[in-house]
C-alpha atoms as a PDB file:
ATOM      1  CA  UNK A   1      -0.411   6.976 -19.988  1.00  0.00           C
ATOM      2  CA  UNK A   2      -3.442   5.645 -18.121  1.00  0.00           C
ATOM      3  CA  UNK A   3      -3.058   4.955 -14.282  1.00  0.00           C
ATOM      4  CA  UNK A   4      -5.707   2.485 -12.502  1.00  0.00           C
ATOM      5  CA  UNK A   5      -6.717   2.845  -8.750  1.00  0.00           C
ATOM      6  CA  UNK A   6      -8.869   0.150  -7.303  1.00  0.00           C
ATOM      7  CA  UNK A   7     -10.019   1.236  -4.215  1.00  0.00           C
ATOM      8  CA  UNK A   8     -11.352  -1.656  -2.022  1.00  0.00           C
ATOM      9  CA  UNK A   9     -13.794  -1.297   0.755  1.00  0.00           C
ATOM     10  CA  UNK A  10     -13.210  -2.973   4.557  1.00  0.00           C
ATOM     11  CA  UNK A  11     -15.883  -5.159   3.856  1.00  0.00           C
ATOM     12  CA  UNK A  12     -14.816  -7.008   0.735  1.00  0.00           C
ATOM     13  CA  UNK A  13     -11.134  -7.745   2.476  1.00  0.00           C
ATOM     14  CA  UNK A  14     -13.239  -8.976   6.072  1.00  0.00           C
ATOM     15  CA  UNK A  15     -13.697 -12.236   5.216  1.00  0.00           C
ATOM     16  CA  UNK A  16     -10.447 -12.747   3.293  1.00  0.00           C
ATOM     17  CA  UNK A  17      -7.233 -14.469   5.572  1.00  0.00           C
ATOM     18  CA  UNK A  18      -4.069 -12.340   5.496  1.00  0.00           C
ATOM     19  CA  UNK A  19      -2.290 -14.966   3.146  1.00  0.00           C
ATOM     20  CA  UNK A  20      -5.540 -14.146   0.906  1.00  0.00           C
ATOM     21  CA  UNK A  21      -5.664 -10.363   1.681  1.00  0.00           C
ATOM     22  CA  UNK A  22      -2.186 -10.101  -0.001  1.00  0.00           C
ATOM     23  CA  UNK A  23      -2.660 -12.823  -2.510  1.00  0.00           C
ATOM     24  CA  UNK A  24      -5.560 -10.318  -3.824  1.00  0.00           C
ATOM     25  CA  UNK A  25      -2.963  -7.385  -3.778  1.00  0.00           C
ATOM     26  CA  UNK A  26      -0.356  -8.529  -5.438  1.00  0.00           C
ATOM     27  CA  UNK A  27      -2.792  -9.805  -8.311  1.00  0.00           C
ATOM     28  CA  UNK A  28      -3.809  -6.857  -8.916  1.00  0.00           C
ATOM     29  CA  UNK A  29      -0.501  -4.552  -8.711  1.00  0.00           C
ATOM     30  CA  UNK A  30       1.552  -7.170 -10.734  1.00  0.00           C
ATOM     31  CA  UNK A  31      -1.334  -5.878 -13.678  1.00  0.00           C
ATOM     32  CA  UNK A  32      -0.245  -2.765 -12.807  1.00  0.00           C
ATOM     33  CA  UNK A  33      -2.952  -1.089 -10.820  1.00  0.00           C
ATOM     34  CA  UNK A  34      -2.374   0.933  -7.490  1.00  0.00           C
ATOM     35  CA  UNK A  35      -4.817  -0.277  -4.869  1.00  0.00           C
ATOM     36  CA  UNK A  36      -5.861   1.675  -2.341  1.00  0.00           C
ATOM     37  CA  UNK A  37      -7.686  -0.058   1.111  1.00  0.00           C
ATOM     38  CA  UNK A  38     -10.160   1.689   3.194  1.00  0.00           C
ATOM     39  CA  UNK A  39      -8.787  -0.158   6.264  1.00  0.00           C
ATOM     40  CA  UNK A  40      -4.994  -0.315   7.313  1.00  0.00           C
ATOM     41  CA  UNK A  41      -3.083  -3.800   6.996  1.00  0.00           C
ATOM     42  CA  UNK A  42      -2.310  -5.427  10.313  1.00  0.00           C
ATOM     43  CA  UNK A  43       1.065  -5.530  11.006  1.00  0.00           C
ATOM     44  CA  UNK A  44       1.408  -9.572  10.623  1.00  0.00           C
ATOM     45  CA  UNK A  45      -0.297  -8.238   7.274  1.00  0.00           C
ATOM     46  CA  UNK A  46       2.273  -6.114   6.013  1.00  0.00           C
ATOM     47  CA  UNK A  47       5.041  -8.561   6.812  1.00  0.00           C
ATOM     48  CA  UNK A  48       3.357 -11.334   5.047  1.00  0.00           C
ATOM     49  CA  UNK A  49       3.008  -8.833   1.901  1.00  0.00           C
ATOM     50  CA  UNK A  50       6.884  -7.820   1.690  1.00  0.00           C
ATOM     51  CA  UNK A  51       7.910 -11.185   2.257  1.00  0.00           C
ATOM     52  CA  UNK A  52       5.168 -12.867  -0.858  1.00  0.00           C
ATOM     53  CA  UNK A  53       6.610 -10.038  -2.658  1.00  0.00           C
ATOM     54  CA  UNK A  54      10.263 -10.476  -2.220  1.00  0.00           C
ATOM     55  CA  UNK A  55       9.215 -14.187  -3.047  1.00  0.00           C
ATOM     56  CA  UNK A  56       7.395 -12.492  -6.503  1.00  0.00           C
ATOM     57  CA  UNK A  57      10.083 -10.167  -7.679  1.00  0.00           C
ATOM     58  CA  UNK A  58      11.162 -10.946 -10.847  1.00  0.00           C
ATOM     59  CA  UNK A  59      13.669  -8.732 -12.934  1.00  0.00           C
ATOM     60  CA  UNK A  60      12.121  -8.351 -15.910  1.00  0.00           C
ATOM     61  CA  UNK A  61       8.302  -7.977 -14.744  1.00  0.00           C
ATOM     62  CA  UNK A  62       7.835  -7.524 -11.384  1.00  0.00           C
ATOM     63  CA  UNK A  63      10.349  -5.035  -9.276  1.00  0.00           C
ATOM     64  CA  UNK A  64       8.331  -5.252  -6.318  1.00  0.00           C
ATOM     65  CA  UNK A  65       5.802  -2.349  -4.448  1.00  0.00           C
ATOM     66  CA  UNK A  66       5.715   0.210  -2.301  1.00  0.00           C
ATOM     67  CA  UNK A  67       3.263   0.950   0.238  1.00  0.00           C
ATOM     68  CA  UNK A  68       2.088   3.933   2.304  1.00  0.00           C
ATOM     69  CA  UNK A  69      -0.343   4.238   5.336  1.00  0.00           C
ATOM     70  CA  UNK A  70      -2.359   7.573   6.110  1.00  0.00           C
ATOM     71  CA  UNK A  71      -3.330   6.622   9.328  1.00  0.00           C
ATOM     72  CA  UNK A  72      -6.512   7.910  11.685  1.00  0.00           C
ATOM     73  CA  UNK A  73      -5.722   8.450  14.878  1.00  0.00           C
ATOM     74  CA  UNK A  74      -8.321   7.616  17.548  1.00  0.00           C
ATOM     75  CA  UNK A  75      -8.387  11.008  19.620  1.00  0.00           C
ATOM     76  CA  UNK A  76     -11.365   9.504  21.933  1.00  0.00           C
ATOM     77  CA  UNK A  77     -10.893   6.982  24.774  1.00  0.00           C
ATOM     78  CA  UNK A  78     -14.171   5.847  22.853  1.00  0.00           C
ATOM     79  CA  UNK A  79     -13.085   5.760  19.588  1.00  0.00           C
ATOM     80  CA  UNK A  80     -10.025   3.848  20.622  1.00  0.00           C
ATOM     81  CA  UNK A  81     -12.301   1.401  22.510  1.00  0.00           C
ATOM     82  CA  UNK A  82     -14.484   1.250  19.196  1.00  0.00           C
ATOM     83  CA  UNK A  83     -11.655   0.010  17.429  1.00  0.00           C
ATOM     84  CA  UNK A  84     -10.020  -2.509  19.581  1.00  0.00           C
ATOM     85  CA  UNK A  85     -13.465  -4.034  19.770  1.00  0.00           C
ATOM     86  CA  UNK A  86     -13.887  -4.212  15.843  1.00  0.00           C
ATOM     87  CA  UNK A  87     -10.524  -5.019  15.089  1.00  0.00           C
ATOM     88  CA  UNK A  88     -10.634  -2.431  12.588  1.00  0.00           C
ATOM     89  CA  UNK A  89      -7.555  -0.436  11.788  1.00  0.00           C
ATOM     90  CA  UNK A  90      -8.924   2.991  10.924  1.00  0.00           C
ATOM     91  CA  UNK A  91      -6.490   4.578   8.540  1.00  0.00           C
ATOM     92  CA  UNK A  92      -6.072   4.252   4.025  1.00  0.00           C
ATOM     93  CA  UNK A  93      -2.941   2.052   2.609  1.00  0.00           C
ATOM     94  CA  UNK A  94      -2.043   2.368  -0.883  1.00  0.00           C
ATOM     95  CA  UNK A  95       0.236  -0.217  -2.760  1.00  0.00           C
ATOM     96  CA  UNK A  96       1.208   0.148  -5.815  1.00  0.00           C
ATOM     97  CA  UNK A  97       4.056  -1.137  -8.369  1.00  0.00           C
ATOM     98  CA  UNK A  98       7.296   0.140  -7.356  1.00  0.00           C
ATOM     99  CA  UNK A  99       7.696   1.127 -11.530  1.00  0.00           C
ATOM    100  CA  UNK A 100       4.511   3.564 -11.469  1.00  0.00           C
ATOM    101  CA  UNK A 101       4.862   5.387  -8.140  1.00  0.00           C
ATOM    102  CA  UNK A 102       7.122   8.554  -8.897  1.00  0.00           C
ATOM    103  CA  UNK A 103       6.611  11.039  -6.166  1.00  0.00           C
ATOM    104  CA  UNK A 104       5.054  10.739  -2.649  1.00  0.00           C
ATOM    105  CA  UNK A 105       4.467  13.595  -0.561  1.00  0.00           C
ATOM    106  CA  UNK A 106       3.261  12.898   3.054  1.00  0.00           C
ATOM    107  CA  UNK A 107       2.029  15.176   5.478  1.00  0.00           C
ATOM    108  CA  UNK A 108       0.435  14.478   8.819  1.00  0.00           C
ATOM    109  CA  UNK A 109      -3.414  14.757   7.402  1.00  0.00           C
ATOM    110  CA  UNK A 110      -3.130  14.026   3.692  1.00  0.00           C
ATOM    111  CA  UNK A 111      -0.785  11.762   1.677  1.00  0.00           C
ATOM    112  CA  UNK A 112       0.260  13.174  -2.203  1.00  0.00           C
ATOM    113  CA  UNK A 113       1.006  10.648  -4.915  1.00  0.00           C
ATOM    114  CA  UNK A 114       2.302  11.200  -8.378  1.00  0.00           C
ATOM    115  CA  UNK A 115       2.270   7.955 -10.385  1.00  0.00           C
ATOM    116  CA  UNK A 116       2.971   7.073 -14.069  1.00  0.00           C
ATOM    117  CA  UNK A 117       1.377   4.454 -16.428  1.00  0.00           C
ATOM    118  CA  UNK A 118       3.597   1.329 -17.113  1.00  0.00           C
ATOM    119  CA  UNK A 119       6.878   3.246 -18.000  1.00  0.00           C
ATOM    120  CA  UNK A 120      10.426   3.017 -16.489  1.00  0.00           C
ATOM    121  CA  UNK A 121      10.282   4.213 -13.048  1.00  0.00           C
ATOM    122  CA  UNK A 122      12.241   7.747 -12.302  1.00  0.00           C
ATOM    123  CA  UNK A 123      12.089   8.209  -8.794  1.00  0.00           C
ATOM    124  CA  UNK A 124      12.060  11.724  -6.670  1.00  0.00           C
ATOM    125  CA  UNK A 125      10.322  12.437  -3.429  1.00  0.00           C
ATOM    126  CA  UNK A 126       9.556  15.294  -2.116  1.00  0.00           C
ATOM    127  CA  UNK A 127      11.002  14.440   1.313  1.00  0.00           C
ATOM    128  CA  UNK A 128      14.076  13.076  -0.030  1.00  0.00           C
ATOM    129  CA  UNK A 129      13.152   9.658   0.251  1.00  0.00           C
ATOM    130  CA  UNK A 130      16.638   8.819  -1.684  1.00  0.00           C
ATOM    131  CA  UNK A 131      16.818   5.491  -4.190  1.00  0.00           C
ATOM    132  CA  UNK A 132      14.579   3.073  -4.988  1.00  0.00           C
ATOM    133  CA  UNK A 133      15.341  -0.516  -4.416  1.00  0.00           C
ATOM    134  CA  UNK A 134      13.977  -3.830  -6.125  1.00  0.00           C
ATOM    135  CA  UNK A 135      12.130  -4.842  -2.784  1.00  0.00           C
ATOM    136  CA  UNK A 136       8.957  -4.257  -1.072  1.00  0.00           C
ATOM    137  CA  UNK A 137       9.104  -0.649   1.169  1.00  0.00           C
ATOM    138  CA  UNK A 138       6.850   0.366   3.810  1.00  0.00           C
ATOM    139  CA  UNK A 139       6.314   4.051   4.744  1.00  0.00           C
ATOM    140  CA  UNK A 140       3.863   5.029   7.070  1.00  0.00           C
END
């Protein structure tokens, strides 16, 4: 079963406005692709995407995403300076349908998916995440 990632660079999402930031994400994971975003989602952001998607969910087609956030975090007073004067949120997010995403694994410094092509979702996690539900979940 094939599995697409679409990673999207800071700079194509900068001139976007959140309501079209997560219009362009859902797009692409109700076709069934995982995107993954150099930049974290603000936190008006991520609000805006759980509530379009519990707005999208559909039983048949669409059983809504999950999303996880590998954050950096500044260690500098500089770098910390650097990005309050951006705006940027230094970190990766990765959405994808909640259907394809089987495992996660997530560790301080790296973040461990295991995802399926298009089939039934079976979930397990390897921190004992417990069920999956038909909404939009955030884990960071």
């Amino acid at each position: 079963m094939e599995v697409q990632l679409d990673f999207v660079s800071s700079e194509s999402l900068a001139s976007k406005a959140s309501v079209e930031k997560v219009a362009f994400i859902l797009e692409r994971i109700k076709k069934n692709v995982i995107v993954v975003l150099e930049e974290g989602l603000s936190p008006e952001e991520e609000t805006e995407l759980i509530e379009a998607t519990m707005r999208e969910i559909d039983a048949k087609d669409f059983h809504g995403i999950e999303f996880y956030r590998l954050d950096h975090r500044a260690r500098t007073l500089r770098d910390k300076i650097a990005s309050y004067i951006s705006g940027r949120r230094p970190g990766l997010t990765i959405v994808g349908p909640t259907r394809m995403v089987e495992a996660i694994k997530k560790e301080p410094n790296y973040l461990s998916m295991l995802a399926r092509g298009g089939g039934k979702k079976r979930r397990t996690s390897a921190r004992g995440a417990g069920k999956s539900t038909k909404k939009a979940r955030k884990r960071s």
